[in-house]
C-alpha atoms as a PDB file:
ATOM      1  CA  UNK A   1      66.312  69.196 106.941  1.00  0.00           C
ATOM      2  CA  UNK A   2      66.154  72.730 105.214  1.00  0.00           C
ATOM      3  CA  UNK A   3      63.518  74.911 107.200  1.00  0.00           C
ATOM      4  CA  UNK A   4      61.716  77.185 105.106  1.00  0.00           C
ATOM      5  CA  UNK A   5      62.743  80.782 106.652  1.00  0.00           C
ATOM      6  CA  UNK A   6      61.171  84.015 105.723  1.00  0.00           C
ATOM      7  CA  UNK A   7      63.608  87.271 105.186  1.00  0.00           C
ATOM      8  CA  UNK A   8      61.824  90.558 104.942  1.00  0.00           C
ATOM      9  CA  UNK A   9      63.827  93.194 103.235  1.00  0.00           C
ATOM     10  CA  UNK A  10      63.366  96.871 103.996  1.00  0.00           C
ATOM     11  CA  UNK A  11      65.005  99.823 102.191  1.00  0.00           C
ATOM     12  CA  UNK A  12      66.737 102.433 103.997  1.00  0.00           C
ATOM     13  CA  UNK A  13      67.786 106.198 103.258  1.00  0.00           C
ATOM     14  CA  UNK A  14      71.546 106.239 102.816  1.00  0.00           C
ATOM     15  CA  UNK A  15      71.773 108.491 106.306  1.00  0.00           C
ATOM     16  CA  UNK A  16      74.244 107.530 109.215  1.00  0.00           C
ATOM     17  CA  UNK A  17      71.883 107.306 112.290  1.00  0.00           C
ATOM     18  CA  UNK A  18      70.741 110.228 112.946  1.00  0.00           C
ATOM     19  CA  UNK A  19      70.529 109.860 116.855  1.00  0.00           C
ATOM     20  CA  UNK A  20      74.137 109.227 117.000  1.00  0.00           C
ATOM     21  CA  UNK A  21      74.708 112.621 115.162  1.00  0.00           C
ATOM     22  CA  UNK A  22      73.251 114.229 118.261  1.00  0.00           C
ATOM     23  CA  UNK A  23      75.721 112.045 120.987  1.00  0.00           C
ATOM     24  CA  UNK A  24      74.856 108.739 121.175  1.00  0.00           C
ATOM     25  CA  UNK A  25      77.433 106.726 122.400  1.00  0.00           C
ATOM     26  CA  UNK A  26      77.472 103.512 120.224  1.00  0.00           C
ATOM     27  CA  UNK A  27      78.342 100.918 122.472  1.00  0.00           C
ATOM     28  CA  UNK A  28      77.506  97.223 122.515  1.00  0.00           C
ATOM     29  CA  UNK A  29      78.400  94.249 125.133  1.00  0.00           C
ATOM     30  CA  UNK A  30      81.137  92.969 122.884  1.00  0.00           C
ATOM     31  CA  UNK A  31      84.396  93.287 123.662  1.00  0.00           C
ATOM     32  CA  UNK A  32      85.719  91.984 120.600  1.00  0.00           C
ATOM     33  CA  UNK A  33      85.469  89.584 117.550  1.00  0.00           C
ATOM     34  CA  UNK A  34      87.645  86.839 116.262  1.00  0.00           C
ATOM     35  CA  UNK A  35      88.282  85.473 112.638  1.00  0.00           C
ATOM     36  CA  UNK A  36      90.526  82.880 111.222  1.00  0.00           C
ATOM     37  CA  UNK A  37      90.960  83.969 107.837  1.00  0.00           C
ATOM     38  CA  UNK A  38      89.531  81.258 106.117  1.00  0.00           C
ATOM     39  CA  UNK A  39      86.205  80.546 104.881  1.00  0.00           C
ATOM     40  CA  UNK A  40      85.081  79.136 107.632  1.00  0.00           C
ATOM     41  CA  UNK A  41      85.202  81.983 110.354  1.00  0.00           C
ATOM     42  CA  UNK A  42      85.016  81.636 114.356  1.00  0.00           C
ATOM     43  CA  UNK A  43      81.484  83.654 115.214  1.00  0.00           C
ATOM     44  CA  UNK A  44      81.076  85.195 118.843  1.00  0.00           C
ATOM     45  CA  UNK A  45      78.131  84.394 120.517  1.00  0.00           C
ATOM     46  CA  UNK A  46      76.139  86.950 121.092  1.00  0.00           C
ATOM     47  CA  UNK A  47      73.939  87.629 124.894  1.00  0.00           C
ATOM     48  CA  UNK A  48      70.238  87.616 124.008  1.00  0.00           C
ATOM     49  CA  UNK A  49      69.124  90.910 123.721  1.00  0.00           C
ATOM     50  CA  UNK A  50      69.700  93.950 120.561  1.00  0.00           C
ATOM     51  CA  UNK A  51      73.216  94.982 119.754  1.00  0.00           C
ATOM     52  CA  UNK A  52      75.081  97.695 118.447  1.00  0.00           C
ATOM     53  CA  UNK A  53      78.602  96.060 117.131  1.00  0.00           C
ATOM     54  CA  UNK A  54      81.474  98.885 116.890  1.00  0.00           C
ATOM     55  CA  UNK A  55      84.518  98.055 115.063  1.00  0.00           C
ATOM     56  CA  UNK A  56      87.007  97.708 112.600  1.00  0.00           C
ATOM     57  CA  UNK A  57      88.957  95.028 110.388  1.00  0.00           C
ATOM     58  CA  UNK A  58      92.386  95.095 110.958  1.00  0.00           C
ATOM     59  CA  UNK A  59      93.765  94.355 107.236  1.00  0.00           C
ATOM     60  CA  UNK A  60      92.308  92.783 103.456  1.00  0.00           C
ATOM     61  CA  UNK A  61      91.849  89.394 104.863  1.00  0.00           C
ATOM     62  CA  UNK A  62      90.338  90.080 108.280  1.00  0.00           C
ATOM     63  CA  UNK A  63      86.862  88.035 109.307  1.00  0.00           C
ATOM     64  CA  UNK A  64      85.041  89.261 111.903  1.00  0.00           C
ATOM     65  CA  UNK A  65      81.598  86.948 112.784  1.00  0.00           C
ATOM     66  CA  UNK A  66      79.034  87.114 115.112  1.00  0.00           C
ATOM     67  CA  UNK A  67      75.892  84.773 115.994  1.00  0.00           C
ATOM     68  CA  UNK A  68      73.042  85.397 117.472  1.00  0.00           C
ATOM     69  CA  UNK A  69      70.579  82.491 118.428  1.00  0.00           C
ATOM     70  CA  UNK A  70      66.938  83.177 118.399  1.00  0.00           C
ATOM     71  CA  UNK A  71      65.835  81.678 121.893  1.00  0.00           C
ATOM     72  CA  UNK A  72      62.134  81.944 121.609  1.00  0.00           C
ATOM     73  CA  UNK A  73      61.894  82.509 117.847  1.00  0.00           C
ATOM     74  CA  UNK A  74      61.937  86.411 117.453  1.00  0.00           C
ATOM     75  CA  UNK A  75      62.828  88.414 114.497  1.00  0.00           C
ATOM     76  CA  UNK A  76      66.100  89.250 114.279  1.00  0.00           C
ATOM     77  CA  UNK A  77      67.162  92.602 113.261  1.00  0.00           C
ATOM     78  CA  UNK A  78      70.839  93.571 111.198  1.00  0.00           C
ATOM     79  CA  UNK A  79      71.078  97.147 109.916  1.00  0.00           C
ATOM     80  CA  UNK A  80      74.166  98.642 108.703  1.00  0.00           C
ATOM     81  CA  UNK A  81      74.513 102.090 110.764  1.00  0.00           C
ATOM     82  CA  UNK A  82      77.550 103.258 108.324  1.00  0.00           C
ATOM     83  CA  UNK A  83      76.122 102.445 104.700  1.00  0.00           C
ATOM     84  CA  UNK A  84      79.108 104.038 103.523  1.00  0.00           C
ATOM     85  CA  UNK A  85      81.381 101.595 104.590  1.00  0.00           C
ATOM     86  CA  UNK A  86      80.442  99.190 102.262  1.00  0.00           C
ATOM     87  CA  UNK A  87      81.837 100.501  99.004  1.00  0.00           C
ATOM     88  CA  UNK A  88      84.814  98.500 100.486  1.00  0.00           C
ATOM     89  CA  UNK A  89      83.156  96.266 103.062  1.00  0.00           C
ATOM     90  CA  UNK A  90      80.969  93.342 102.375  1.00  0.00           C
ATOM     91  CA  UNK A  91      78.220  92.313 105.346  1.00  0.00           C
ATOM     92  CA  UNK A  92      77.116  89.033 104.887  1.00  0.00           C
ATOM     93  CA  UNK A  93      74.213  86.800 107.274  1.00  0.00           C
ATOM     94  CA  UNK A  94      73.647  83.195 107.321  1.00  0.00           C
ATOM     95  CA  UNK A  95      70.521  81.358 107.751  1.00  0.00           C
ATOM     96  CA  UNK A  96      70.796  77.611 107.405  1.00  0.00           C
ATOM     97  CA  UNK A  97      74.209  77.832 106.404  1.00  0.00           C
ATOM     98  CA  UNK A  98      73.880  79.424 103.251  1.00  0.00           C
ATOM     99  CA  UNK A  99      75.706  83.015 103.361  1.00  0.00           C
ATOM    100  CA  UNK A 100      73.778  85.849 101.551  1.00  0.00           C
ATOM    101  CA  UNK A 101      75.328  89.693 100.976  1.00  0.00           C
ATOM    102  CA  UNK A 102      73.265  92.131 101.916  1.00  0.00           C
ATOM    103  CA  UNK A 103      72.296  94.852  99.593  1.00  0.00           C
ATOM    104  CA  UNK A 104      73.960  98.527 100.071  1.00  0.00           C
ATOM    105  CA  UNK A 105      71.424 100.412 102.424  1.00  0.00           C
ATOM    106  CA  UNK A 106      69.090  97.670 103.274  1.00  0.00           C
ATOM    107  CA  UNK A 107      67.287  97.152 106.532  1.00  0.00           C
ATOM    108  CA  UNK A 108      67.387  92.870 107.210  1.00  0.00           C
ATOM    109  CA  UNK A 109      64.502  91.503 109.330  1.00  0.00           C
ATOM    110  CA  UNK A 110      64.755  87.445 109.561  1.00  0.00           C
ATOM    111  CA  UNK A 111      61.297  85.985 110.550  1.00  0.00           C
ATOM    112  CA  UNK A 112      59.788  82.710 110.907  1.00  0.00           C
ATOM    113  CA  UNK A 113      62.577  81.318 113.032  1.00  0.00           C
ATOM    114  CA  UNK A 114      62.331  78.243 115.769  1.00  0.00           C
ATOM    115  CA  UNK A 115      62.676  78.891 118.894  1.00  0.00           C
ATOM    116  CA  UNK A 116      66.535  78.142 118.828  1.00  0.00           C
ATOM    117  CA  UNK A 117      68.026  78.772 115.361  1.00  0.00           C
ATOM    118  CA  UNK A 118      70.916  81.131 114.791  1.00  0.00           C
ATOM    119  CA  UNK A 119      71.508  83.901 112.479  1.00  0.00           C
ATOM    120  CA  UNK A 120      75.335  84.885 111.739  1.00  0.00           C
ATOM    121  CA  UNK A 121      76.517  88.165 110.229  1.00  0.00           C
ATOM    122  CA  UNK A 122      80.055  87.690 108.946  1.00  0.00           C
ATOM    123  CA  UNK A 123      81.974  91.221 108.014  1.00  0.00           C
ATOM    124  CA  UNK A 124      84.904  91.227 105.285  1.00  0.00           C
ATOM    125  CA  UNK A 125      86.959  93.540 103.197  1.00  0.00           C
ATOM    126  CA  UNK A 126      86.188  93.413  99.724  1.00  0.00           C
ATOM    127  CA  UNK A 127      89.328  92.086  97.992  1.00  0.00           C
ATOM    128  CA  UNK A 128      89.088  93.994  94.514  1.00  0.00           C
ATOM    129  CA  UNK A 129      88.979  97.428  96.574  1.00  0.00           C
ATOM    130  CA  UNK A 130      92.626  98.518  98.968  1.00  0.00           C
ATOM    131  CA  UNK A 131      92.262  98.366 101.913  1.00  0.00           C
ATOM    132  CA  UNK A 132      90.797 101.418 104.313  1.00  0.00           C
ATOM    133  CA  UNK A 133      91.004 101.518 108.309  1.00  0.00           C
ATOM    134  CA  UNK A 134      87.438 102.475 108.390  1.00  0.00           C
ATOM    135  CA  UNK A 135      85.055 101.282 111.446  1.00  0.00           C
ATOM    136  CA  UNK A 136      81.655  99.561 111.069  1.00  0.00           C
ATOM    137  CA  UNK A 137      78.690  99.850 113.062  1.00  0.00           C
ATOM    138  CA  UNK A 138      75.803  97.121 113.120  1.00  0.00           C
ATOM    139  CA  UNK A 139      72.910  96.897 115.025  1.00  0.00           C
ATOM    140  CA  UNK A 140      71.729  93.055 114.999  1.00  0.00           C
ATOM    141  CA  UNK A 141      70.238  90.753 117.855  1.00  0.00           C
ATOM    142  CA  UNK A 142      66.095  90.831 118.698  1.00  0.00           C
ATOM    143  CA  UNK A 143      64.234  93.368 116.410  1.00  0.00           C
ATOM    144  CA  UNK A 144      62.667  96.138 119.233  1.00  0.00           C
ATOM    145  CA  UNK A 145      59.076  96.785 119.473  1.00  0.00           C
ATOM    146  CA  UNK A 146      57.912 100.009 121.300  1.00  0.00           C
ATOM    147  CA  UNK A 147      55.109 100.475 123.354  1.00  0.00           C
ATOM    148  CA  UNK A 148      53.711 102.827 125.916  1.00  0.00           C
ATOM    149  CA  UNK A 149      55.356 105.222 125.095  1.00  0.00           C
ATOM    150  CA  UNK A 150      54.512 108.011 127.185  1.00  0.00           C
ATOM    151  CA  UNK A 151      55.892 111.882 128.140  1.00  0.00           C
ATOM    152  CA  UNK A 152      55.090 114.063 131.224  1.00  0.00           C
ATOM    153  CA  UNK A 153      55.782 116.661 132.965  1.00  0.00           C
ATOM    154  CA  UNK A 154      55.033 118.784 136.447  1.00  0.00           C
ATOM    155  CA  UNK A 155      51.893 119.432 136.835  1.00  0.00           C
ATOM    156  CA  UNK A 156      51.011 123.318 135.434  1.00  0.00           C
ATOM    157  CA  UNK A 157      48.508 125.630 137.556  1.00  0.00           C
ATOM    158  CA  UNK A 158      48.280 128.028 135.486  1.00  0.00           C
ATOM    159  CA  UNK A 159      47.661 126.685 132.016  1.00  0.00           C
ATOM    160  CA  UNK A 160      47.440 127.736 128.357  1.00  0.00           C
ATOM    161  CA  UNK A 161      44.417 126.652 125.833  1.00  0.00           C
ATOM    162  CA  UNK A 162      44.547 123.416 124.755  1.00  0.00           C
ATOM    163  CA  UNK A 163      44.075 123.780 120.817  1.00  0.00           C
ATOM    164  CA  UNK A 164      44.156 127.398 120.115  1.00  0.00           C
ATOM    165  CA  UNK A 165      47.123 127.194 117.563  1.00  0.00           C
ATOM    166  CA  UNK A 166      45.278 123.745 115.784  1.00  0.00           C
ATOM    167  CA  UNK A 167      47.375 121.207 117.906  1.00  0.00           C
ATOM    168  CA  UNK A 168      46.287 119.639 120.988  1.00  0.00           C
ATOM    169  CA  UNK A 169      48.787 120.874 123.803  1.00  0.00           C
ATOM    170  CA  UNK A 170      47.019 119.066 127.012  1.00  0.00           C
ATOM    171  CA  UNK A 171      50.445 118.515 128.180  1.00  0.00           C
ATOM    172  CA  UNK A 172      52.031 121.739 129.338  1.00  0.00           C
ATOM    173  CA  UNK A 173      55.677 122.423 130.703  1.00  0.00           C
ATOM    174  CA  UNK A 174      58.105 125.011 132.005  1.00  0.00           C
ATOM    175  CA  UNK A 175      60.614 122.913 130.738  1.00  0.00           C
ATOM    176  CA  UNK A 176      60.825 119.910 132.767  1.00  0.00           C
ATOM    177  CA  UNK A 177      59.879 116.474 131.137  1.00  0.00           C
ATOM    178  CA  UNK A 178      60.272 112.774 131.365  1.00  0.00           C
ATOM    179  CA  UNK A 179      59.438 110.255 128.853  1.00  0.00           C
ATOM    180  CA  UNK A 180      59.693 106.329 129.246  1.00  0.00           C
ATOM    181  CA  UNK A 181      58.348 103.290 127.217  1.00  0.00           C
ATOM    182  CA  UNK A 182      58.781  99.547 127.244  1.00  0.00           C
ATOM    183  CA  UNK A 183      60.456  97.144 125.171  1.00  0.00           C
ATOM    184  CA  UNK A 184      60.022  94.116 123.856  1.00  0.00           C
ATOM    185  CA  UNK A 185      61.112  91.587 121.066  1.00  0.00           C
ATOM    186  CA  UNK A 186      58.761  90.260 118.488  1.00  0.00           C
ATOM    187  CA  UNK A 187      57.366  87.760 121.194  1.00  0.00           C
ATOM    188  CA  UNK A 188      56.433  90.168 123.903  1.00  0.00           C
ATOM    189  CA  UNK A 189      59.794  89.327 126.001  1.00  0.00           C
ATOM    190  CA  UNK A 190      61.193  92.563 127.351  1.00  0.00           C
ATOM    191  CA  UNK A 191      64.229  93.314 125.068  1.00  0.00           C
ATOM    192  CA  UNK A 192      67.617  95.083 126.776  1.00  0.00           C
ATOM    193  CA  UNK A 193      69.739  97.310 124.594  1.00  0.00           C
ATOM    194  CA  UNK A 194      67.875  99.154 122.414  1.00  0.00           C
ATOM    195  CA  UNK A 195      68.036 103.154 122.415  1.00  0.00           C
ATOM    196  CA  UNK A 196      64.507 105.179 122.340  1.00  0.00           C
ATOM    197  CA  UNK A 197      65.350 108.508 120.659  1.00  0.00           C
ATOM    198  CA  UNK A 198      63.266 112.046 121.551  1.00  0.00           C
ATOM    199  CA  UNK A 199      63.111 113.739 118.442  1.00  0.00           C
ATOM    200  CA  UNK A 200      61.102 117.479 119.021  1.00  0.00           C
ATOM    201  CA  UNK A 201      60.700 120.439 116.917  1.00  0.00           C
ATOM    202  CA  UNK A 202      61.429 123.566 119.053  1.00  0.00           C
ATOM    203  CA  UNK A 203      58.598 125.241 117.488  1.00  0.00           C
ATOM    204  CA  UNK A 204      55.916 125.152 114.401  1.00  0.00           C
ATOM    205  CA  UNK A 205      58.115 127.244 112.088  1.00  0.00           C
ATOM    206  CA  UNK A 206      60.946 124.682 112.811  1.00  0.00           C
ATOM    207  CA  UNK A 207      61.288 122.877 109.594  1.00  0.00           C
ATOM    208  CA  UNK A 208      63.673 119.691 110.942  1.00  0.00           C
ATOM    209  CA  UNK A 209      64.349 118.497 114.419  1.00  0.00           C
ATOM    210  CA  UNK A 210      66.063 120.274 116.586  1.00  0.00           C
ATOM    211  CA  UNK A 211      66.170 118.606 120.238  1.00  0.00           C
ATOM    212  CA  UNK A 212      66.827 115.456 120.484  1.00  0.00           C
ATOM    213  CA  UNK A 213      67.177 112.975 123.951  1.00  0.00           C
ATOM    214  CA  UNK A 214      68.390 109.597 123.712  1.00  0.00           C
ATOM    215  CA  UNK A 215      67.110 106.934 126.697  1.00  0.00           C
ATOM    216  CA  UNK A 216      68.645 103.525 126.734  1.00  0.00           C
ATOM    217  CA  UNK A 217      66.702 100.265 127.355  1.00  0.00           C
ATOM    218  CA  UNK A 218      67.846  98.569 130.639  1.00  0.00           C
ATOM    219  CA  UNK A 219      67.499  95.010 131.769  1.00  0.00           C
ATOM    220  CA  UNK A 220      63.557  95.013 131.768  1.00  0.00           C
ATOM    221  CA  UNK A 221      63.258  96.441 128.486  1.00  0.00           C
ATOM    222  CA  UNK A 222      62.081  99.697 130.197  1.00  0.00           C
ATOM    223  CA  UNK A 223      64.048 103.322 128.650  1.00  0.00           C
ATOM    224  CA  UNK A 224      63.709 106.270 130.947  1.00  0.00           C
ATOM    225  CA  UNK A 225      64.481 109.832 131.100  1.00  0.00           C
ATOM    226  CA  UNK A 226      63.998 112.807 132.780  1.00  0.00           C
ATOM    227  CA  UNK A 227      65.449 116.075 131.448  1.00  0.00           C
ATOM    228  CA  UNK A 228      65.368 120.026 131.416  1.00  0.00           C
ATOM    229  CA  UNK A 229      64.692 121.811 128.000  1.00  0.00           C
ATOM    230  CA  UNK A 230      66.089 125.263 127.237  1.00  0.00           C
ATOM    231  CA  UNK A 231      64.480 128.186 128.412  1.00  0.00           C
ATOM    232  CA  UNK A 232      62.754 130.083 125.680  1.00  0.00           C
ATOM    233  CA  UNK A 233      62.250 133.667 125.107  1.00  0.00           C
ATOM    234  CA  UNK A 234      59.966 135.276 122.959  1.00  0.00           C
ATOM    235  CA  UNK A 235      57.608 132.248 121.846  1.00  0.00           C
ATOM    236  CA  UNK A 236      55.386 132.516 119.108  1.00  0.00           C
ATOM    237  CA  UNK A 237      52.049 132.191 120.847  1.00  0.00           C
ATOM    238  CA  UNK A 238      50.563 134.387 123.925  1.00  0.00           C
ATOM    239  CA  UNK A 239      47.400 133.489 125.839  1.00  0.00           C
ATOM    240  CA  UNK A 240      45.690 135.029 128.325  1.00  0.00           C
ATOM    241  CA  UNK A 241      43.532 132.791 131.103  1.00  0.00           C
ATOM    242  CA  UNK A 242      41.308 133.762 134.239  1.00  0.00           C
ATOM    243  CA  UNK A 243      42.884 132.790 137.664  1.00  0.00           C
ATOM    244  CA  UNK A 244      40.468 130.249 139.354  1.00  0.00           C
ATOM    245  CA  UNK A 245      38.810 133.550 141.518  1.00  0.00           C
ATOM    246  CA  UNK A 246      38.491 135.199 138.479  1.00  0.00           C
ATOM    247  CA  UNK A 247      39.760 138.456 139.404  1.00  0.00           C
ATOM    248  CA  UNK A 248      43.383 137.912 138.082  1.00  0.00           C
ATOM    249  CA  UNK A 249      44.878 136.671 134.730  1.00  0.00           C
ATOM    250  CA  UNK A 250      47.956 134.738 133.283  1.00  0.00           C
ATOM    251  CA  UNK A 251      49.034 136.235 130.597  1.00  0.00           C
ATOM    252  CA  UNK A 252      51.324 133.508 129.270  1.00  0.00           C
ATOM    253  CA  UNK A 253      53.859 132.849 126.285  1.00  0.00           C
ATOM    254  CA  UNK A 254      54.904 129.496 125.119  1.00  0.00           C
ATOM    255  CA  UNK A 255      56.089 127.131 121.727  1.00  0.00           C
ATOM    256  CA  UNK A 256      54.094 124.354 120.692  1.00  0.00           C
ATOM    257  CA  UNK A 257      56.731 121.647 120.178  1.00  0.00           C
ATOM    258  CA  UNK A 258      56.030 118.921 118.338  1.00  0.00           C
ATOM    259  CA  UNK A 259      57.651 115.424 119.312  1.00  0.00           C
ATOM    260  CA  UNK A 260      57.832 111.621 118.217  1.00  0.00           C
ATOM    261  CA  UNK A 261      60.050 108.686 119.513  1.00  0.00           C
ATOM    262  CA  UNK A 262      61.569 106.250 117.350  1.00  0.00           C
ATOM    263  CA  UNK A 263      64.001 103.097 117.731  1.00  0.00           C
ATOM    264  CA  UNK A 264      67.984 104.608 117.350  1.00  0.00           C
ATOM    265  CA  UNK A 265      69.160 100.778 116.346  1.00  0.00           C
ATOM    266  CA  UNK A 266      66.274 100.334 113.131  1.00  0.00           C
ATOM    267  CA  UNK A 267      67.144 103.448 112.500  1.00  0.00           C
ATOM    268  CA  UNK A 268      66.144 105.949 109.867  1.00  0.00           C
ATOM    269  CA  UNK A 269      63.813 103.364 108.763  1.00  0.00           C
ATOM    270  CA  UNK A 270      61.769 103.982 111.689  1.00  0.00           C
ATOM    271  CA  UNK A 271      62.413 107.879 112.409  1.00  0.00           C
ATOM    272  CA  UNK A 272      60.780 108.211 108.778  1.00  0.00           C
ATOM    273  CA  UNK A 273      57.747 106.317 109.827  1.00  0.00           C
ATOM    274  CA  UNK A 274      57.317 107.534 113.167  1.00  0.00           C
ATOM    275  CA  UNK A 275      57.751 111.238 111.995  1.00  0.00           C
ATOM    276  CA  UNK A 276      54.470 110.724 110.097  1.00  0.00           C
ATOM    277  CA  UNK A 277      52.164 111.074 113.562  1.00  0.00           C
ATOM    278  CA  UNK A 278      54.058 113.712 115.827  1.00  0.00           C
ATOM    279  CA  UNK A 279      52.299 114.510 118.924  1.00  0.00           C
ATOM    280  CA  UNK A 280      52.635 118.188 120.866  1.00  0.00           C
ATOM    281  CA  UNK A 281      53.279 119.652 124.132  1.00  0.00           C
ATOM    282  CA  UNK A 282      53.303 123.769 125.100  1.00  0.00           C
ATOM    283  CA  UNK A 283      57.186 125.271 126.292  1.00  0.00           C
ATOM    284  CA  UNK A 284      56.220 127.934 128.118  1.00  0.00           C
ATOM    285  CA  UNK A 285      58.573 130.464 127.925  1.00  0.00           C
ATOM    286  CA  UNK A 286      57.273 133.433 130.630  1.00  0.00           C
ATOM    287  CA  UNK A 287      54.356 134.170 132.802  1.00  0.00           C
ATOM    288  CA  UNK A 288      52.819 137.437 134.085  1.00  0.00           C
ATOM    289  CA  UNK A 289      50.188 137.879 136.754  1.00  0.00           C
ATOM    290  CA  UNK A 290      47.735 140.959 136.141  1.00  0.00           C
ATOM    291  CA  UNK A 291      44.942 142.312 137.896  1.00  0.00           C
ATOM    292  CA  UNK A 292      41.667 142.643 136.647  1.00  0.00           C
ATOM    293  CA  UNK A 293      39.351 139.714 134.181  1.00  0.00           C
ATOM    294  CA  UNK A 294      41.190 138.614 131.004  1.00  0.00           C
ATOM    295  CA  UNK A 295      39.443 140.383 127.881  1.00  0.00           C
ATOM    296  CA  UNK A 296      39.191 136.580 126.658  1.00  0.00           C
ATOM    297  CA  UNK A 297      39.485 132.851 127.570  1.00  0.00           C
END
């Protein structure tokens, strides 16, 4: 019996992942693939979680297939992380049996699976093109879903205003921070193997990202981090704030960094939405204690 499926198509920018421009390491829990040449490859079976596939076809006629079974129905997610690669590389997924090849740059989302079904991606070397030695790089498995997605810091005595430079600021460092979320499939199961990537403008004149922190999703679908920025000299904003007794002020300079997180395995899909809403914390850079009442708060 044919089951009436439902495949979302996204497009993507033609951009290598930008997170693993900045160090990520692209590894996935498979050791290897195996094909037998003929049209009717031998898929590994993959564990139940999101993927990142790293390799590379060994000659023309090489298969390499992989299957991924849907346990509780979820959307299952197959980006291409190395568009490029397929000017001589066809990537191909199967639903129901009936192989379709995905378009150049596209971002595949099967829905409206049974709790059970499969979904195989099957990767070949296109034979009217030679042959290049080129690796691939596929994220497939459960599509990831953020949420609480959170970042904190120390807390900060002695602290700047809040929304002096038009962005709110309540959270304040000297350059420690953490940031976790949660992940899940498209079910609410907690997904493993997904990577949450920081992405943080070092300051308002900075026009692209500049810092970036990669946390990997671990057996509970939870990605955690805790890291040290750069110290910064010379920040664009100064403030100056009455101690508590009032007879002493701060007189403080600091960035206002803008940040966002989005999912390193969708993508720049998702970095391009995400970027839409940053948030922003304060950097401070330096601190000075004077006598006497600030001339403002």
């Amino acid at each position: 019996m044919n089951k009436n499926k439902k495949i979302i198509l996204g497009t993507l920018a033609s951009a290598v992942l930008l997170a693993g421009s900045c160090g990520v390491n692209a590894q996935g829990d498979v050791a290897g693939v195996v094909g037998n040449g003929s049209d009717v490859p031998v898929c590994q079976a993959l564990s139940d979680q999101v993927h990142l596939l790293t390799n590379a076809l060994t000659n023309k006629y090489d298969v390499h297939c992989y299957s991924f079974q849907a346990i509780r129905g979820q959307k299952v997610l197959l980006v291409n992380q190395m568009p490029d690669t397929e000017r001589f590389m066809k990537i191909e997924y199967s639903v129901d049996g009936q192989w379709r090849t995905r378009s150049q740059n596209e971002t595949t989302v099967v829905s409206d699976l049974n709790p059970g079904d499969s979904v195989k991606v099957r990767v070949t070397h296109r034979h009217d093109q030679p042959y290049q030695a080129a690796s691939y790089k596929l994220s497939f498995g459960s599509y990831p879903i953020m949420s609480d997605v959170t970042l904190i810091g120390p807390p900060v005595v002695n602290r700047v205003p809040v929304a002096d430079t038009g962005w709110v600021v309540g959270l304040q460092t000297h350059g420690e921070l953490t940031y976790q979320l949660q992940y899940s499939d498209s079910v609410g199961a907690p997904l493993k193997g997904s990577q949450a990537v920081l992405t943080m403008y070092s300051n308002l004149k900075a026009e692209e990202p500049d810092l970036y922190k990669v946390a990997p999703a671990d057996d509970a679908g939870k990605a955690r981090l805790t890291f040290k920025l750069d110290k910064c000299y010379s920040g664009e904003h100064f403030s100056e704030r009455n101690d508590i007794r009032g007879t002493h002020y701060w007189l403080s300079n600091y960035n206002v960094v803008r940040w966002f997180v989005y999912d390193g395995y969708i993508g720049p899909e998702d970095l391009k939405e995400k970027s839409k809403v940053p948030a922003a914390f304060a950097h401070i850079c330096s601190q000075q204690l004077n006598r006497g009442r600030a001339g403002r708060w």
